[in-house]
N, C-alpha and C. Protein backbone atom coordinates (compact mmCIF):
# COMPACT_ATOMS: atom_id res chain seq x y z
N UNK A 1 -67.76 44.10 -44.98
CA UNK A 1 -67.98 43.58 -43.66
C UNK A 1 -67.52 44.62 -42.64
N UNK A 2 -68.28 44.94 -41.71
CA UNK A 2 -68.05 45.96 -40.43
C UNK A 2 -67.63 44.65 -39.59
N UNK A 3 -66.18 45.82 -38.50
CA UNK A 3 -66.43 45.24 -37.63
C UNK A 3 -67.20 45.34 -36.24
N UNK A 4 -67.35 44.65 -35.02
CA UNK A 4 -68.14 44.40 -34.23
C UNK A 4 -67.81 45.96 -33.36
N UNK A 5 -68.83 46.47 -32.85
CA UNK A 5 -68.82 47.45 -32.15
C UNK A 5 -68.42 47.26 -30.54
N UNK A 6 -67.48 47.58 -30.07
CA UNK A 6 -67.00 47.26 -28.19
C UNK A 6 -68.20 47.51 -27.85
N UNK A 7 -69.19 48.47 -28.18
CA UNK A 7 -70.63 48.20 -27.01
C UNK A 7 -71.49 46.98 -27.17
N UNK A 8 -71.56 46.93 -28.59
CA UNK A 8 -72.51 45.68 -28.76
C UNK A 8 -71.91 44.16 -28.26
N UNK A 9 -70.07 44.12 -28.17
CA UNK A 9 -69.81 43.17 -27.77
C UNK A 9 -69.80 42.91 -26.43
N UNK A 10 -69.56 44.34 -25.32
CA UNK A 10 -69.84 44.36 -24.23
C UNK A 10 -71.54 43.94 -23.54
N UNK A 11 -72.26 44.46 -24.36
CA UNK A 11 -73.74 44.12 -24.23
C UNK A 11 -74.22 43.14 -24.53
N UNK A 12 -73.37 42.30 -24.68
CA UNK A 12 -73.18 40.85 -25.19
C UNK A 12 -73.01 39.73 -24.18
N UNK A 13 -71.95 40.42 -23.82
CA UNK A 13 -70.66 39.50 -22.71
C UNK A 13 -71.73 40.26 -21.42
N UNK A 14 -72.67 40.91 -21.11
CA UNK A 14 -73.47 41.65 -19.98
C UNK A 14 -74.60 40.48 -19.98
N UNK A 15 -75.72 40.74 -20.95
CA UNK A 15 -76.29 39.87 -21.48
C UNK A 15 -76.17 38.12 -20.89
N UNK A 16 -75.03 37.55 -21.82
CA UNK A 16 -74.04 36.21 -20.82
C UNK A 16 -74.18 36.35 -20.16
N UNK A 17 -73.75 37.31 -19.11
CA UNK A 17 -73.40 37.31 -17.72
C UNK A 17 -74.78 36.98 -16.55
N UNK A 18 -76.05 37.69 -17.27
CA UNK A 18 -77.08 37.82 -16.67
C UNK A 18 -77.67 36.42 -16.89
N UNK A 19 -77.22 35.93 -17.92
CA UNK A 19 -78.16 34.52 -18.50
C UNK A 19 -77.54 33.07 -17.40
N UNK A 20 -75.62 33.13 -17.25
CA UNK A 20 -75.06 32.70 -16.60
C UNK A 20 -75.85 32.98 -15.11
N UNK A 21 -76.42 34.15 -14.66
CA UNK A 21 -76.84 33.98 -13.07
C UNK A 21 -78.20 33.16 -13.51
N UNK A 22 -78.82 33.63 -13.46
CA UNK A 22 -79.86 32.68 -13.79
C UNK A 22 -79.89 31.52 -13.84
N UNK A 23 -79.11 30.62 -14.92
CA UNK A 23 -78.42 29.49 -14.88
C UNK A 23 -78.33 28.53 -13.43
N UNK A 24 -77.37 29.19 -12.87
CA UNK A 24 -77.22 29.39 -11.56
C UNK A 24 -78.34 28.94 -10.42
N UNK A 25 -79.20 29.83 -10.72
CA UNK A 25 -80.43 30.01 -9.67
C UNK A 25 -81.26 28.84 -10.66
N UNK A 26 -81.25 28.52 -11.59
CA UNK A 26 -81.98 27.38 -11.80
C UNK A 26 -81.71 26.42 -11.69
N UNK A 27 -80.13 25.69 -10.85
CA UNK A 27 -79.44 24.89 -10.38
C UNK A 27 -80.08 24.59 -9.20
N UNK A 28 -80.60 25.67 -8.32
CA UNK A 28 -80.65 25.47 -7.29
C UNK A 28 -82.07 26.17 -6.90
N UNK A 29 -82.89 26.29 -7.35
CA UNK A 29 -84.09 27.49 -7.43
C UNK A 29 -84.90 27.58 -6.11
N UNK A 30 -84.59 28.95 -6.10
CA UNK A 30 -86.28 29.03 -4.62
C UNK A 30 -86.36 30.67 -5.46
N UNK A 31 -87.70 30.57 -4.84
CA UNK A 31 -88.25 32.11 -5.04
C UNK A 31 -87.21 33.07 -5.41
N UNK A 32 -86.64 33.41 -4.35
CA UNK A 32 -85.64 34.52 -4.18
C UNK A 32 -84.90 34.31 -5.15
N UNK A 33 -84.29 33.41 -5.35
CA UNK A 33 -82.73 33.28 -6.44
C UNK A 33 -83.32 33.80 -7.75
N UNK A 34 -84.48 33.33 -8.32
CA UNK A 34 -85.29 33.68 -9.39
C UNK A 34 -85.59 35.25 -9.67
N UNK A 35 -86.32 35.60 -8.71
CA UNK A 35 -86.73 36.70 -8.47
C UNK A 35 -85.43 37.66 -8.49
N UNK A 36 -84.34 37.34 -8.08
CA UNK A 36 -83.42 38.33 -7.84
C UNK A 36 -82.56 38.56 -9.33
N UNK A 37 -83.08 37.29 -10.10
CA UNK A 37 -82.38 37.50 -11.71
C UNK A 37 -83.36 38.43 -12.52
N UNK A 38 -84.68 39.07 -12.15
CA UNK A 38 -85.59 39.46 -13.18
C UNK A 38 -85.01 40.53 -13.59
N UNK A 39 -84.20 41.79 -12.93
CA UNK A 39 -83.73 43.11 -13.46
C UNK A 39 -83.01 42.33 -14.38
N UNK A 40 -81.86 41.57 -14.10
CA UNK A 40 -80.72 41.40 -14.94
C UNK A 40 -81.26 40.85 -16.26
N UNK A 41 -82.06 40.17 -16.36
CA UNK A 41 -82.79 39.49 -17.96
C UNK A 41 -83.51 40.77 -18.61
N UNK A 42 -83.93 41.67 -17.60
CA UNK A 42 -84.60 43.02 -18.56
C UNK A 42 -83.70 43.55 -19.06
N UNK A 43 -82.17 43.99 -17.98
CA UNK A 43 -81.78 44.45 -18.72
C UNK A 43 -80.61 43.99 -20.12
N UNK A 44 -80.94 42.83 -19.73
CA UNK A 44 -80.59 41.74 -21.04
C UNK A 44 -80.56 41.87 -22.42
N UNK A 45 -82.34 41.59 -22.23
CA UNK A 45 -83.29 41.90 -23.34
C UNK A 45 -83.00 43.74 -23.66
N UNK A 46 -82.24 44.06 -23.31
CA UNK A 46 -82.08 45.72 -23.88
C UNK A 46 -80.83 45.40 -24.57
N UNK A 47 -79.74 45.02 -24.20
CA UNK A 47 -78.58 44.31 -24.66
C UNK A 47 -78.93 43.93 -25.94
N UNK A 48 -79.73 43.08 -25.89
CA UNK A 48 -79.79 42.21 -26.96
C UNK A 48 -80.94 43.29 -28.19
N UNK A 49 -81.74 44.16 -27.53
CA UNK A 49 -82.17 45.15 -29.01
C UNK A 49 -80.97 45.41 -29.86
N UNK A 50 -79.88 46.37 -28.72
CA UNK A 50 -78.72 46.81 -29.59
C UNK A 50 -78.25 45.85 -30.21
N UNK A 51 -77.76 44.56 -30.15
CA UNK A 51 -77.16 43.61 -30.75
C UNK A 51 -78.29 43.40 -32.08
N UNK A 52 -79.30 43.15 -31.89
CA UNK A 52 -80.40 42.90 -33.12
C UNK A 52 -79.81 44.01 -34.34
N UNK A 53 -80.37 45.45 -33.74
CA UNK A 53 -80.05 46.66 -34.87
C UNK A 53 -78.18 46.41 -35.31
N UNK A 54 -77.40 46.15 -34.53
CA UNK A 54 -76.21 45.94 -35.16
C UNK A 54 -76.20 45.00 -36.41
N UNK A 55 -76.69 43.86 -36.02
CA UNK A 55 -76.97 42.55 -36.97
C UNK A 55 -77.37 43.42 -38.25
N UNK A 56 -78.88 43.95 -38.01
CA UNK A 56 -79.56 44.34 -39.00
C UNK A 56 -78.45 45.46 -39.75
N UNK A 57 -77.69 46.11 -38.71
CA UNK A 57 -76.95 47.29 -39.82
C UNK A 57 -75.55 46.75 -40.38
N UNK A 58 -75.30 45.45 -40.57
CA UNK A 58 -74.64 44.66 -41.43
C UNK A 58 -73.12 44.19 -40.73
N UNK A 59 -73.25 44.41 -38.67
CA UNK A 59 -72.23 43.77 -38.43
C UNK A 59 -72.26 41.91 -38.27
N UNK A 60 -71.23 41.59 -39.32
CA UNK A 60 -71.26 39.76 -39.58
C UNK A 60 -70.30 39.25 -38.53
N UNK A 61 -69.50 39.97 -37.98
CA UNK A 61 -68.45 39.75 -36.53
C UNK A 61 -69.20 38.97 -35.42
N UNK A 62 -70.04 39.57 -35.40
CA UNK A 62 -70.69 39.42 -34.10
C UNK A 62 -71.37 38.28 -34.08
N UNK A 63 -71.20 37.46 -35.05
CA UNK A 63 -72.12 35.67 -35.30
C UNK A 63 -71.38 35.02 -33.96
N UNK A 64 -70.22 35.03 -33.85
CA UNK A 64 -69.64 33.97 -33.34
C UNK A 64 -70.14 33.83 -31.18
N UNK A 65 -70.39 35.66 -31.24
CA UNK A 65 -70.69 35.71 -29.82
C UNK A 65 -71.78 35.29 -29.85
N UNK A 66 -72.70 35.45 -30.76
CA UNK A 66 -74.59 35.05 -30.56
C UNK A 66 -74.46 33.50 -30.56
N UNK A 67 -73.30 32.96 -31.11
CA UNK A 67 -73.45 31.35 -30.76
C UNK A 67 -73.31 31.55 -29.56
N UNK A 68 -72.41 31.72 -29.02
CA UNK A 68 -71.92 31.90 -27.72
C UNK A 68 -73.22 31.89 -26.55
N UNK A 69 -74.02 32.78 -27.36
CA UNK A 69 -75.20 33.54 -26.49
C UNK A 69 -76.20 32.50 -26.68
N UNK A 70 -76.36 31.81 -27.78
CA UNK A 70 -77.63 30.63 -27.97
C UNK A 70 -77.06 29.53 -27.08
N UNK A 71 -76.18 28.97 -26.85
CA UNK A 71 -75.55 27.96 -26.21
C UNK A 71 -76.26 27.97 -24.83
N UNK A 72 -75.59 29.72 -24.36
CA UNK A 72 -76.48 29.68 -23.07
C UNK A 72 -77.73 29.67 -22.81
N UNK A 73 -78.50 30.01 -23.75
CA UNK A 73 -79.65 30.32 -23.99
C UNK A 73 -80.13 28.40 -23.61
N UNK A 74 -79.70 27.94 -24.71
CA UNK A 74 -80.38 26.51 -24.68
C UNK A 74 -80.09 25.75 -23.06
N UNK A 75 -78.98 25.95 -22.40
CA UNK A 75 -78.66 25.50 -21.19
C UNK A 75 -79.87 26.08 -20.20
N UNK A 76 -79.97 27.17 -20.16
CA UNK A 76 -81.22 27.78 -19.88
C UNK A 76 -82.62 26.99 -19.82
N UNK A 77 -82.95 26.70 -21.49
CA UNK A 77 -84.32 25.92 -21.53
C UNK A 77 -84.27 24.73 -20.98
N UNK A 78 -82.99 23.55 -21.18
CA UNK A 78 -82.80 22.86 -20.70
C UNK A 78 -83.42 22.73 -19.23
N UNK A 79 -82.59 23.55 -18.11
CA UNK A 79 -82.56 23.62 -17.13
C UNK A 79 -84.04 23.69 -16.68
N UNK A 80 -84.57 24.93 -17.05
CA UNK A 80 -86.23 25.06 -16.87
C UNK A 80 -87.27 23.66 -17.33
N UNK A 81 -86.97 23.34 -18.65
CA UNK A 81 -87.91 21.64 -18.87
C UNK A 81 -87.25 21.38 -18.26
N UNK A 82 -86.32 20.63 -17.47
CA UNK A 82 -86.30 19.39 -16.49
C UNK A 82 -86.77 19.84 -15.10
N UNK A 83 -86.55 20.88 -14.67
CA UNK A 83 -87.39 21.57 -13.40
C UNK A 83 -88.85 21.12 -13.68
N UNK A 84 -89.47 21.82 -14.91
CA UNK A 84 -91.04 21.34 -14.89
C UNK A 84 -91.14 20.18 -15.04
N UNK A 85 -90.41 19.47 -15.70
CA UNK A 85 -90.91 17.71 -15.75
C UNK A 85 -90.97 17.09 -14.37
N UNK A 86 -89.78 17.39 -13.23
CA UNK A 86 -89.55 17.33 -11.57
C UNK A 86 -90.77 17.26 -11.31
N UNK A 87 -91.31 18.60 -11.56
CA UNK A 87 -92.31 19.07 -10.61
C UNK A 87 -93.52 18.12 -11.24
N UNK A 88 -93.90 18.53 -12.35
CA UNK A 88 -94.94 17.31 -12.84
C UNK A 88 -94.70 15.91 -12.24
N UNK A 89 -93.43 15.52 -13.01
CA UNK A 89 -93.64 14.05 -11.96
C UNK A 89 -93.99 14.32 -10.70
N UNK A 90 -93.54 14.91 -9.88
CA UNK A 90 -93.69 15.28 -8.10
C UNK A 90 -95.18 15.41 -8.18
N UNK A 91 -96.20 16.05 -8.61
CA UNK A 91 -97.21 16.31 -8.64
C UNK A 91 -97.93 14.99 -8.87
N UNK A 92 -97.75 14.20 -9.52
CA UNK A 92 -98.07 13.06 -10.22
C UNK A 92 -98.43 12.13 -8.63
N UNK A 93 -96.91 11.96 -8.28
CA UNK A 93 -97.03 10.89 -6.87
C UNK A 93 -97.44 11.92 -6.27
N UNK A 94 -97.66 13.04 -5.96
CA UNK A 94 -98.90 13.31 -4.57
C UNK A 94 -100.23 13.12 -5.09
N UNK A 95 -100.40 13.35 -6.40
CA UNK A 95 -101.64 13.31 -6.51
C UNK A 95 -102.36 11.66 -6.42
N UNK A 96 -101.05 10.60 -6.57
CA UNK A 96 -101.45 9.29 -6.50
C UNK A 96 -101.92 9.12 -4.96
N UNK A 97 -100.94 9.56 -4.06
CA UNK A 97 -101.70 9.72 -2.63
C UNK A 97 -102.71 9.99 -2.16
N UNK A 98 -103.47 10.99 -2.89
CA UNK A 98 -104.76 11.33 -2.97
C UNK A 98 -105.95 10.70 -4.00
N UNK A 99 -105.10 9.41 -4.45
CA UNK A 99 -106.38 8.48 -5.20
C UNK A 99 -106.14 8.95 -6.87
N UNK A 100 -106.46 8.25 -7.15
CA UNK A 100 -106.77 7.86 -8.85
C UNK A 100 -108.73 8.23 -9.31
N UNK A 101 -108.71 8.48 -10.90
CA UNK A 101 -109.42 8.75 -11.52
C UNK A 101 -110.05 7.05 -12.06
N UNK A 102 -111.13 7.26 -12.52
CA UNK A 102 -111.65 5.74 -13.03
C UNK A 102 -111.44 5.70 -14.33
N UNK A 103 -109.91 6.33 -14.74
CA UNK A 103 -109.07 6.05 -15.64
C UNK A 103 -108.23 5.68 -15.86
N UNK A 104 -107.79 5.73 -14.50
CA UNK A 104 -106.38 4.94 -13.56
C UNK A 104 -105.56 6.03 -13.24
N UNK A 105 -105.60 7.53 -14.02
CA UNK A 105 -104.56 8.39 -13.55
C UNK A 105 -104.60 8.62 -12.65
N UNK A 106 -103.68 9.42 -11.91
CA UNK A 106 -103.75 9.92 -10.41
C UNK A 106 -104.67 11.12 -10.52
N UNK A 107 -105.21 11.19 -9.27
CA UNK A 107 -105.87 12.81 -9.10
C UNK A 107 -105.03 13.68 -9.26
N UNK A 108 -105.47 14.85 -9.65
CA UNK A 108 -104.96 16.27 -10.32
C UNK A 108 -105.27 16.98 -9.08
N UNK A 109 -103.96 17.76 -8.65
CA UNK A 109 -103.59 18.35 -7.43
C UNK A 109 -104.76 19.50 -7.62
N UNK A 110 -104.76 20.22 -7.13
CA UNK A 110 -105.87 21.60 -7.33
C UNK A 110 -104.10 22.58 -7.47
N UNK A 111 -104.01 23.06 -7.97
CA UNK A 111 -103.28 23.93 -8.29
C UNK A 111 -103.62 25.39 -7.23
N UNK A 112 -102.69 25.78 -6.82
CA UNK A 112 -102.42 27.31 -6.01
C UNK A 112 -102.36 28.43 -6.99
N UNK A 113 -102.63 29.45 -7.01
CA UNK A 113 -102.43 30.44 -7.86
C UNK A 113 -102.04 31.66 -7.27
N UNK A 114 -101.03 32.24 -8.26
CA UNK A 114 -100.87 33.65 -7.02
C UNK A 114 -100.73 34.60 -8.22
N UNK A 115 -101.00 35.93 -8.02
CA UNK A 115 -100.60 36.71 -8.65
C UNK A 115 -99.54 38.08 -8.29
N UNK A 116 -98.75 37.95 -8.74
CA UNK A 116 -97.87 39.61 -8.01
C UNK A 116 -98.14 40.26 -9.21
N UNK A 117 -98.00 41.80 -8.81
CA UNK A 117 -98.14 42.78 -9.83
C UNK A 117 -96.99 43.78 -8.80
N UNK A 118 -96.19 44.82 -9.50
CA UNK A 118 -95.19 45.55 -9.10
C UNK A 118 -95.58 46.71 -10.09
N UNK A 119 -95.17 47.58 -9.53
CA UNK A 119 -94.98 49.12 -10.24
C UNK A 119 -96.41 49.89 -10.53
């Protein structure tokens, strides 16, 4: 058994840290708060390569932080399904405002679409 490498555990506890803002901004979400977490999850997801190849090169130490790291992870999905269910329901009663189908559902909002592209 190896033990855990200070970078991979630091890139770990970085990682957390970025997942924790996010968290955060999905407490409370507008554009901006979101938008302002996207560097920090990229550079996350780099965090977390090194942590993968550690795994793979036989450090077993490092289980206890990846719980650590799924925990947040799931608080995460959490947070996001109940945002979309919000919004679906929300969508639901405007679209009842705007009349029902001769199926009884409500009308289906027309959806907005946007696209950004960067770089």
């Amino acid at each position: 058994m190896t033990h855990s490498n200070p970078d991979t555990t630091r890139g770990l506890e970085t990682a957390r840290g970025h997942i924790a803002r996010l968290r955060a901004a999905l407490a409370a979400p507008t554009p901006q708060t979101i938008e302002e977490c996207l560097p920090g999850l990229v550079e996350a997801a780099g965090c977390l390569e090194r942590v993968q190849k550690a795994v793979a090169a036989g450090d077993r130490d490092i289980v206890f932080e990846l719980r650590a790291l799924e925990r947040d992870l799931a608080g995460a999905r959490q947070l996001i399904a109940r945002g979309a269910a919000f919004y679906r329901g929300w969508a639901n009663v405007l679209g009842s405002a705007a009349g029902y189908t001769p199926s009884g559902e409500a009308t289906a909002l027309p959806a907005a679409g946007k696209i950004s592209v960067q770089g």
